[in-house]
PDB file of N, CA and C in Angstrom:
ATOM      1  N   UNK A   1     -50.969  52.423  15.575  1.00  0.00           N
ATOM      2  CA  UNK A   1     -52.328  52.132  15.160  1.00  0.00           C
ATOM      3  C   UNK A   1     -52.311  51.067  14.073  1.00  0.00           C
ATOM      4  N   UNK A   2     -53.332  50.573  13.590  1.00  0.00           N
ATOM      5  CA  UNK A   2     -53.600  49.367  12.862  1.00  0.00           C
ATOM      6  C   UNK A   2     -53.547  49.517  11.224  1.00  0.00           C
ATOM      7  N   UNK A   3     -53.087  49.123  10.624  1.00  0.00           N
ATOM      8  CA  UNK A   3     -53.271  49.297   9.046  1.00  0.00           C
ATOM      9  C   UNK A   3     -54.957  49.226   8.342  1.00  0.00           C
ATOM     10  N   UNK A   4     -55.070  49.451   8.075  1.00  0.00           N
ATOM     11  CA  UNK A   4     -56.631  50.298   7.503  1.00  0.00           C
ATOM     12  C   UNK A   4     -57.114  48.810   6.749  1.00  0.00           C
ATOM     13  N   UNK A   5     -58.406  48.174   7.436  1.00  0.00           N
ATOM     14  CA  UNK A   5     -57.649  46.368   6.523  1.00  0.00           C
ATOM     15  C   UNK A   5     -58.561  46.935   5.064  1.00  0.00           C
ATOM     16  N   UNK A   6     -57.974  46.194   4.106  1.00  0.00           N
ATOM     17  CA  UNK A   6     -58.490  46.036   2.932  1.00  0.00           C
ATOM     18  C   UNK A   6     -59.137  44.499   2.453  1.00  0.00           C
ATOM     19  N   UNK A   7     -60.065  43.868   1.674  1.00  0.00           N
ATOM     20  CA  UNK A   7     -60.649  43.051   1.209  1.00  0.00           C
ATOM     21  C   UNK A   7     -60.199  41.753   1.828  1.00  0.00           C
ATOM     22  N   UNK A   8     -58.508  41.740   0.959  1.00  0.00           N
ATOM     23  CA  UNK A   8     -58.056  40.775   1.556  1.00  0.00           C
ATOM     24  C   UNK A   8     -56.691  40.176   2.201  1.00  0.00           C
ATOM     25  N   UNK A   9     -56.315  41.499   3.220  1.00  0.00           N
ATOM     26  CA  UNK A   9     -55.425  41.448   4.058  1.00  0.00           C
ATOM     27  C   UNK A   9     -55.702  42.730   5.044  1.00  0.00           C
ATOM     28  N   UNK A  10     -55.352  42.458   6.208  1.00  0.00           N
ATOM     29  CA  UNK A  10     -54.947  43.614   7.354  1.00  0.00           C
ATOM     30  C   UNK A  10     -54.035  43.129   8.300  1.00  0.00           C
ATOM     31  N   UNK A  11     -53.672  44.404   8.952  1.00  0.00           N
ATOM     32  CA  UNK A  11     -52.838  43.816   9.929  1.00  0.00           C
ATOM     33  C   UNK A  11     -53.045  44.493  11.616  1.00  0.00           C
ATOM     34  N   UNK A  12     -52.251  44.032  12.404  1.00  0.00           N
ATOM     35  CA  UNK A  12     -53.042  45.237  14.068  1.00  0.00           C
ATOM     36  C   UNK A  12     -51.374  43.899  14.870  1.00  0.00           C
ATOM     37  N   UNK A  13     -51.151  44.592  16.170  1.00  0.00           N
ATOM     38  CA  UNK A  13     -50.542  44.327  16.778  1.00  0.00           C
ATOM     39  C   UNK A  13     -50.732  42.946  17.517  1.00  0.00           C
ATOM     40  N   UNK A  14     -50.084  42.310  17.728  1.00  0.00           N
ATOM     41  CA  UNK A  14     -50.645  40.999  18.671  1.00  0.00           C
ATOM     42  C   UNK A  14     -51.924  41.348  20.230  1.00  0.00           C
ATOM     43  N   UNK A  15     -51.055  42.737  20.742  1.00  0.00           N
ATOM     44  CA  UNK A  15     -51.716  42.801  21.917  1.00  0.00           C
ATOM     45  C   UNK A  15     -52.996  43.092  21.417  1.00  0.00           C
ATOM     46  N   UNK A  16     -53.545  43.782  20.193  1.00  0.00           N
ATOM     47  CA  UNK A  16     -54.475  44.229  19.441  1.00  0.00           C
ATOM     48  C   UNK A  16     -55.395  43.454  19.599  1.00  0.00           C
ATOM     49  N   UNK A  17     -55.011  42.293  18.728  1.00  0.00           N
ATOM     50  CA  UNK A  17     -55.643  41.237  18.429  1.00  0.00           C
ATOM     51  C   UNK A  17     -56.395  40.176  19.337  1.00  0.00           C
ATOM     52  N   UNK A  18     -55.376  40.492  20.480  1.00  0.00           N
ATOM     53  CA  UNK A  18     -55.809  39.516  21.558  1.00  0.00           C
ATOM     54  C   UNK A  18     -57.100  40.666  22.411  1.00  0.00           C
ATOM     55  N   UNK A  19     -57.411  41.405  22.506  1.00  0.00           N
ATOM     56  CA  UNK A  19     -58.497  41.908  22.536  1.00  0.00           C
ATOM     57  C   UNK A  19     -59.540  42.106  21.583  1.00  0.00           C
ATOM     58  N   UNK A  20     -59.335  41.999  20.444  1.00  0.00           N
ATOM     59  CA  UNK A  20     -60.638  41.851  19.270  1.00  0.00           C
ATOM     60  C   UNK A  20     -60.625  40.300  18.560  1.00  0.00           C
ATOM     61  N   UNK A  21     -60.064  38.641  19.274  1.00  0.00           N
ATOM     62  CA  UNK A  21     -60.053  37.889  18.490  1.00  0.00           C
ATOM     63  C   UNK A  21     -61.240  37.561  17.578  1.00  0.00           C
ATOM     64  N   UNK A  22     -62.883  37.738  18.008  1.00  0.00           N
ATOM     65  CA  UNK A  22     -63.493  37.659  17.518  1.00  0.00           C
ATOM     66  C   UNK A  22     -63.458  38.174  16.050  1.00  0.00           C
ATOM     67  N   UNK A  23     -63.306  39.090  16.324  1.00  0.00           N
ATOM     68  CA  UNK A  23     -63.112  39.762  14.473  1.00  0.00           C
ATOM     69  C   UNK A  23     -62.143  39.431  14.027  1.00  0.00           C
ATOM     70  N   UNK A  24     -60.783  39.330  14.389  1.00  0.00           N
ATOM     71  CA  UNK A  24     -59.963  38.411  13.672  1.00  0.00           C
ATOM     72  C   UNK A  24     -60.300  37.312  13.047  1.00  0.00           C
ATOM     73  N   UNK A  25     -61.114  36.351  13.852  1.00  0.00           N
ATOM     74  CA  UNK A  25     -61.772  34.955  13.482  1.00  0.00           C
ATOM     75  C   UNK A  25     -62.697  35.330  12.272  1.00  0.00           C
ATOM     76  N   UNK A  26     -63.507  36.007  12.727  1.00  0.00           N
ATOM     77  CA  UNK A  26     -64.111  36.287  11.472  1.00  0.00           C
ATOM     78  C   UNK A  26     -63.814  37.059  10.425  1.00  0.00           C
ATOM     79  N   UNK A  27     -62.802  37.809  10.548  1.00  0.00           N
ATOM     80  CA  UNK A  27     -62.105  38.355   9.249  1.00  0.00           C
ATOM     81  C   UNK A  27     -61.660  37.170   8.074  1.00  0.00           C
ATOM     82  N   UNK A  28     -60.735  36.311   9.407  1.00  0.00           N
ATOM     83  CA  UNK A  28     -60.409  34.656   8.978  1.00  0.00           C
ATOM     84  C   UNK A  28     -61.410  34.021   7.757  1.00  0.00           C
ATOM     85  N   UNK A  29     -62.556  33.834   8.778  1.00  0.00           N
ATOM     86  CA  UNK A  29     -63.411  33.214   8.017  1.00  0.00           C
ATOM     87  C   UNK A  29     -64.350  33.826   6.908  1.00  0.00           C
ATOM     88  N   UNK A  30     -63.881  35.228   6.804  1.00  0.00           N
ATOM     89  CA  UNK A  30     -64.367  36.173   5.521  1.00  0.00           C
ATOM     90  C   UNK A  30     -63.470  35.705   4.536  1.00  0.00           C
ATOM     91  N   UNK A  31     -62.784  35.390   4.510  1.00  0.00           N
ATOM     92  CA  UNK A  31     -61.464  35.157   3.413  1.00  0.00           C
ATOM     93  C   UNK A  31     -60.365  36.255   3.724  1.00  0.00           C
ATOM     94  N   UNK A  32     -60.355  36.866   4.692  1.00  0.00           N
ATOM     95  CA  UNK A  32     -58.867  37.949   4.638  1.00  0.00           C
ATOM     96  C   UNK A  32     -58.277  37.255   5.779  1.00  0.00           C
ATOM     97  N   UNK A  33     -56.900  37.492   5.169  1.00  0.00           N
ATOM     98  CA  UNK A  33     -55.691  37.134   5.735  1.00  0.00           C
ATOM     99  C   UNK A  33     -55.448  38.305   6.895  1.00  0.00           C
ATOM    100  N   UNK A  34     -55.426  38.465   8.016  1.00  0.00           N
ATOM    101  CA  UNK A  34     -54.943  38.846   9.067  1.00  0.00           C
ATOM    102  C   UNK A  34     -53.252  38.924   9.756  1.00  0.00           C
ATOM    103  N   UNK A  35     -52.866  39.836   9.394  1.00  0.00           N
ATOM    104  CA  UNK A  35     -51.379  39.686   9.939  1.00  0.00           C
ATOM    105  C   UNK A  35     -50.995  40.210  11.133  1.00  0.00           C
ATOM    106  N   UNK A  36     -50.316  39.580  12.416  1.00  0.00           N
ATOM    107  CA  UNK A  36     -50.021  40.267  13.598  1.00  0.00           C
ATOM    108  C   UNK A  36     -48.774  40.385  13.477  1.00  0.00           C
ATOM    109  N   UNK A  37     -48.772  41.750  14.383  1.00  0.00           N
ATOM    110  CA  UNK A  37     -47.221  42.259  14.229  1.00  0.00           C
ATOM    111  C   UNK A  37     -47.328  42.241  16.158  1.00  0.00           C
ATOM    112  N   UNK A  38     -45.584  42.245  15.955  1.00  0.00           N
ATOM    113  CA  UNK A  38     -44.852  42.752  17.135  1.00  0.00           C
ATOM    114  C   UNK A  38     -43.654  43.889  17.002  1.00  0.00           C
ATOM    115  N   UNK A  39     -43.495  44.891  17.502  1.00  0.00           N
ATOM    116  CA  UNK A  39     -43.123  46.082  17.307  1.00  0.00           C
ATOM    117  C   UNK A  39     -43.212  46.120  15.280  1.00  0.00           C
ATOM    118  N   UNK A  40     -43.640  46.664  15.139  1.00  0.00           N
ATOM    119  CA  UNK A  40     -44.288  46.670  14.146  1.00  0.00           C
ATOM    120  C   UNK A  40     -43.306  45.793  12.713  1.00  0.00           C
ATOM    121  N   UNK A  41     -43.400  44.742  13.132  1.00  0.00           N
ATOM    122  CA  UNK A  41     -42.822  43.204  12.363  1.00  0.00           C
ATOM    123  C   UNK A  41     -43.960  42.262  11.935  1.00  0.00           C
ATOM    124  N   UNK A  42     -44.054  41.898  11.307  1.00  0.00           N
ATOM    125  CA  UNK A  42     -45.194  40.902  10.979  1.00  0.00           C
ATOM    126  C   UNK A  42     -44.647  39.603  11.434  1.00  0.00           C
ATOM    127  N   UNK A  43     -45.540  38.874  12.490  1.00  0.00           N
ATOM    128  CA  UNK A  43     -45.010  37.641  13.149  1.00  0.00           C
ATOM    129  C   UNK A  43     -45.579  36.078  13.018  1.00  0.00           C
ATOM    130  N   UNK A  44     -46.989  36.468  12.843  1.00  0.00           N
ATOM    131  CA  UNK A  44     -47.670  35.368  12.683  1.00  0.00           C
ATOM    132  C   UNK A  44     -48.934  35.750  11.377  1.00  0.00           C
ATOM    133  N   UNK A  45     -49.553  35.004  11.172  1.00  0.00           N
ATOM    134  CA  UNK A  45     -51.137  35.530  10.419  1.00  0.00           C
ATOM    135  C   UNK A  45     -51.978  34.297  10.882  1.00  0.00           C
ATOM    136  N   UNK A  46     -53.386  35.344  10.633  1.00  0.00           N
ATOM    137  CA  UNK A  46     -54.687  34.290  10.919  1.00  0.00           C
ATOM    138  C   UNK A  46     -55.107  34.346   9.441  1.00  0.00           C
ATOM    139  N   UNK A  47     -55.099  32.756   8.976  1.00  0.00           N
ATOM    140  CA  UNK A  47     -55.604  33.047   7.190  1.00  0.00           C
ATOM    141  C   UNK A  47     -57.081  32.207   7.468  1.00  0.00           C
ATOM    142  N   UNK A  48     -57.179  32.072   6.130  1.00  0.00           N
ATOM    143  CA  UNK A  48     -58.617  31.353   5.923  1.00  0.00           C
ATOM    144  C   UNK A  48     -58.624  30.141   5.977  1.00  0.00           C
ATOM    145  N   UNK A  49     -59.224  28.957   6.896  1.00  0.00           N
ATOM    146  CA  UNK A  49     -59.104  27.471   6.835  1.00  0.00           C
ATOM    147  C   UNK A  49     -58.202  26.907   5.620  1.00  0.00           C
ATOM    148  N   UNK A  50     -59.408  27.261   4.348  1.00  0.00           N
ATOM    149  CA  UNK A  50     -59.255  26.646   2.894  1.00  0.00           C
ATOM    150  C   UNK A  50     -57.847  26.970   2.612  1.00  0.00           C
ATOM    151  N   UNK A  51     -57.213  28.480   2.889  1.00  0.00           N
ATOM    152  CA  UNK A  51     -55.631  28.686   2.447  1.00  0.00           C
ATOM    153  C   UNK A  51     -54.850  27.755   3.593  1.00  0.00           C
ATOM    154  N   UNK A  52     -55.000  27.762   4.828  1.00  0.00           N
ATOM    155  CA  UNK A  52     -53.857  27.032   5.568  1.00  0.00           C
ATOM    156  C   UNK A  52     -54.419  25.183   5.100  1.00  0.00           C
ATOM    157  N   UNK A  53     -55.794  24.698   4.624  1.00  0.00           N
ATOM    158  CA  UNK A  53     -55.178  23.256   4.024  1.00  0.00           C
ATOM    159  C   UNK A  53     -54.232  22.861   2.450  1.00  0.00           C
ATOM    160  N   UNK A  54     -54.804  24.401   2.002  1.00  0.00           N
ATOM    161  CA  UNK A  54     -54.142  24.284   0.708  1.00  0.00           C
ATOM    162  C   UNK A  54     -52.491  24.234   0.941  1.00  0.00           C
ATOM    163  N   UNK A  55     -51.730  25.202   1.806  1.00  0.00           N
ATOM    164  CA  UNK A  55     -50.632  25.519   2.274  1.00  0.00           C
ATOM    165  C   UNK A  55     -49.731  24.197   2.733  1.00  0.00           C
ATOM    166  N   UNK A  56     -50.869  23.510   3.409  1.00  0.00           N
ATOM    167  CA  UNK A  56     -50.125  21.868   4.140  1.00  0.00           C
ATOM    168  C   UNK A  56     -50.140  21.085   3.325  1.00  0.00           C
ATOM    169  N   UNK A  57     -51.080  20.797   2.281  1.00  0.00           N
ATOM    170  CA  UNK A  57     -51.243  20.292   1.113  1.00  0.00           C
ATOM    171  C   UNK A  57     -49.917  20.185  -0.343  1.00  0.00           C
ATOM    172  N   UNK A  58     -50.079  21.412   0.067  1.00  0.00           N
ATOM    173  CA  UNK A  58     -48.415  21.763  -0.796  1.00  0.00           C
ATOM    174  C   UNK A  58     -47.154  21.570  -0.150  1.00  0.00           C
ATOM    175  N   UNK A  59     -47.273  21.659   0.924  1.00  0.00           N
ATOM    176  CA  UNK A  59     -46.037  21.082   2.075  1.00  0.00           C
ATOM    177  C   UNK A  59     -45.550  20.112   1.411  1.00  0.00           C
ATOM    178  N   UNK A  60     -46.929  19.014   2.581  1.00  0.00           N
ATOM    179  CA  UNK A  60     -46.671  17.443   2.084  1.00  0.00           C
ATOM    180  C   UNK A  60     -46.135  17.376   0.777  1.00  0.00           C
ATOM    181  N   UNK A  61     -46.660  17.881  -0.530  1.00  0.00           N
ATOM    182  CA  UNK A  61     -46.546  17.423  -2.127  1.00  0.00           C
ATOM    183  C   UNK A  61     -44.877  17.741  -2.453  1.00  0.00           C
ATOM    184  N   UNK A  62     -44.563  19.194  -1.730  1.00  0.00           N
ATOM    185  CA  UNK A  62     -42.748  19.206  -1.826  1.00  0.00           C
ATOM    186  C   UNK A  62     -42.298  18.390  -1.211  1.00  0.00           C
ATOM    187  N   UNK A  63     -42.591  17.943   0.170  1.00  0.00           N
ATOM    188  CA  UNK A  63     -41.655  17.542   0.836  1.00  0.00           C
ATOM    189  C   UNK A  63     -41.524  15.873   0.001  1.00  0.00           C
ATOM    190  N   UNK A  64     -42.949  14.975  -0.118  1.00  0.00           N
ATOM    191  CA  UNK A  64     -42.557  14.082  -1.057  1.00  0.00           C
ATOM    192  C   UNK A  64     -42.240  13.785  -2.531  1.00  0.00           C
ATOM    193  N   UNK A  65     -41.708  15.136  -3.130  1.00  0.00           N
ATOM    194  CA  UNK A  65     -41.066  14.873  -4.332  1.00  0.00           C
ATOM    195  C   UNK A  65     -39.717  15.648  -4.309  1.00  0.00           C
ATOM    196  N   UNK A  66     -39.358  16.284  -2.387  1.00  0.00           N
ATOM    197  CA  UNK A  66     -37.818  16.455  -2.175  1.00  0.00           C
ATOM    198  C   UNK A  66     -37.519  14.623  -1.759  1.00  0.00           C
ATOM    199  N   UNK A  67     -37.850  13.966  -1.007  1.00  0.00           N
ATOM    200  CA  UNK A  67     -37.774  12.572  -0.881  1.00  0.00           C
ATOM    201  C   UNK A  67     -37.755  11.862  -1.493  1.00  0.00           C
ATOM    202  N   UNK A  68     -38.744  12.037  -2.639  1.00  0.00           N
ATOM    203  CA  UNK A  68     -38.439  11.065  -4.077  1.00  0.00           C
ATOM    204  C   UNK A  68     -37.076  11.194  -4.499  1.00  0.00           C
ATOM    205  N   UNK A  69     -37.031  12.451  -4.761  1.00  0.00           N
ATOM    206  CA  UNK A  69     -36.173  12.527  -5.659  1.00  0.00           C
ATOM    207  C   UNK A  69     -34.603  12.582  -4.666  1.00  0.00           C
ATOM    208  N   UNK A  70     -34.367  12.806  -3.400  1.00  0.00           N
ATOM    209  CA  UNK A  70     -33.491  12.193  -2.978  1.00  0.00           C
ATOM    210  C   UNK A  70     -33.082  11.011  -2.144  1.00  0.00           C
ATOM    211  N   UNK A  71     -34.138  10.221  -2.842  1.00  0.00           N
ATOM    212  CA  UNK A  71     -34.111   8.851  -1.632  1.00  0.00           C
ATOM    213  C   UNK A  71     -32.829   7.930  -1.282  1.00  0.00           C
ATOM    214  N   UNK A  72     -31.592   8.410  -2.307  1.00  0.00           N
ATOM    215  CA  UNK A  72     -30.215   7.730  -2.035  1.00  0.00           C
ATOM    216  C   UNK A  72     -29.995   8.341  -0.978  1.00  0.00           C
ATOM    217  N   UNK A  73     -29.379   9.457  -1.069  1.00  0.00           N
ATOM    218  CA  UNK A  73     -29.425  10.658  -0.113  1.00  0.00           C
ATOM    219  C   UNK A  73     -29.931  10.190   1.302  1.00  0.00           C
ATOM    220  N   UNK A  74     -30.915  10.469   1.483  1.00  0.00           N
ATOM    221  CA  UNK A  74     -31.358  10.107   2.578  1.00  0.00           C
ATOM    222  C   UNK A  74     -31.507   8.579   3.008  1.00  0.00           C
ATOM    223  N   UNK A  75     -31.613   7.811   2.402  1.00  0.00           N
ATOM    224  CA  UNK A  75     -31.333   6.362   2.957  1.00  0.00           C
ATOM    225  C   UNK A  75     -29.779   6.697   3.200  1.00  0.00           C
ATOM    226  N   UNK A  76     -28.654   6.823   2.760  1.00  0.00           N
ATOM    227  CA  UNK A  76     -27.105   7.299   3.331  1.00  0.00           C
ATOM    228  C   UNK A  76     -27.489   7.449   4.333  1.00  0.00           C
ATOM    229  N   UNK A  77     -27.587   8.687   4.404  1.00  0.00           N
ATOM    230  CA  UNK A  77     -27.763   9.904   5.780  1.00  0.00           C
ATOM    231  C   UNK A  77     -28.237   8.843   6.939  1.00  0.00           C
ATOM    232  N   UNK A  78     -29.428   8.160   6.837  1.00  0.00           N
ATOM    233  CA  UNK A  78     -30.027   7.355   7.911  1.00  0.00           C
ATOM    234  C   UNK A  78     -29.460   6.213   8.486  1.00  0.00           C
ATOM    235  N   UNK A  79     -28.199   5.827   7.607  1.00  0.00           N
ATOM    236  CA  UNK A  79     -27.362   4.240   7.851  1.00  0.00           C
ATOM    237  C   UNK A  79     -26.675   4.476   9.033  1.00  0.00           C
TER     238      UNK A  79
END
């Protein structure tokens, strides 16, 4: 059975989910994070727009100040 969701997280099985996506979506778009499991593993999540641009946002910002800061490095590597 499904974890009891709270404010701002729950979780339910994939096969779960794929029969209630609607409320997933809109859990989504309530601000709770949604987590699907497979045998009871957490595998994926449905978050809120605003958290997955913030998330890519911060990607990009590591990944170009791992590049800054190893640009010898990787110009090598690429010769």
């Amino acid at each position: 059975m499904t974890a009891a969701p709270t404010p701002e997280s729950w979780e339910l099985p994939v096969s779960e989910a794929r029969d209630r996506l609607a409320e997933v979506i809109a859990a989504a778009e309530g601000g709770t994070v949604v987590h699907l499991t497979r045998h009871g593993r957490r595998v994926a999540a449905v978050v809120p727009e605003q958290m997955a641009e913030t998330a890519d946002d911060e990607v990009r910002a590591l990944s170009k100040r791992f590049a800054d800061k190893h640009r010898k490095l990787l110009d090598r590597l690429a010769e």
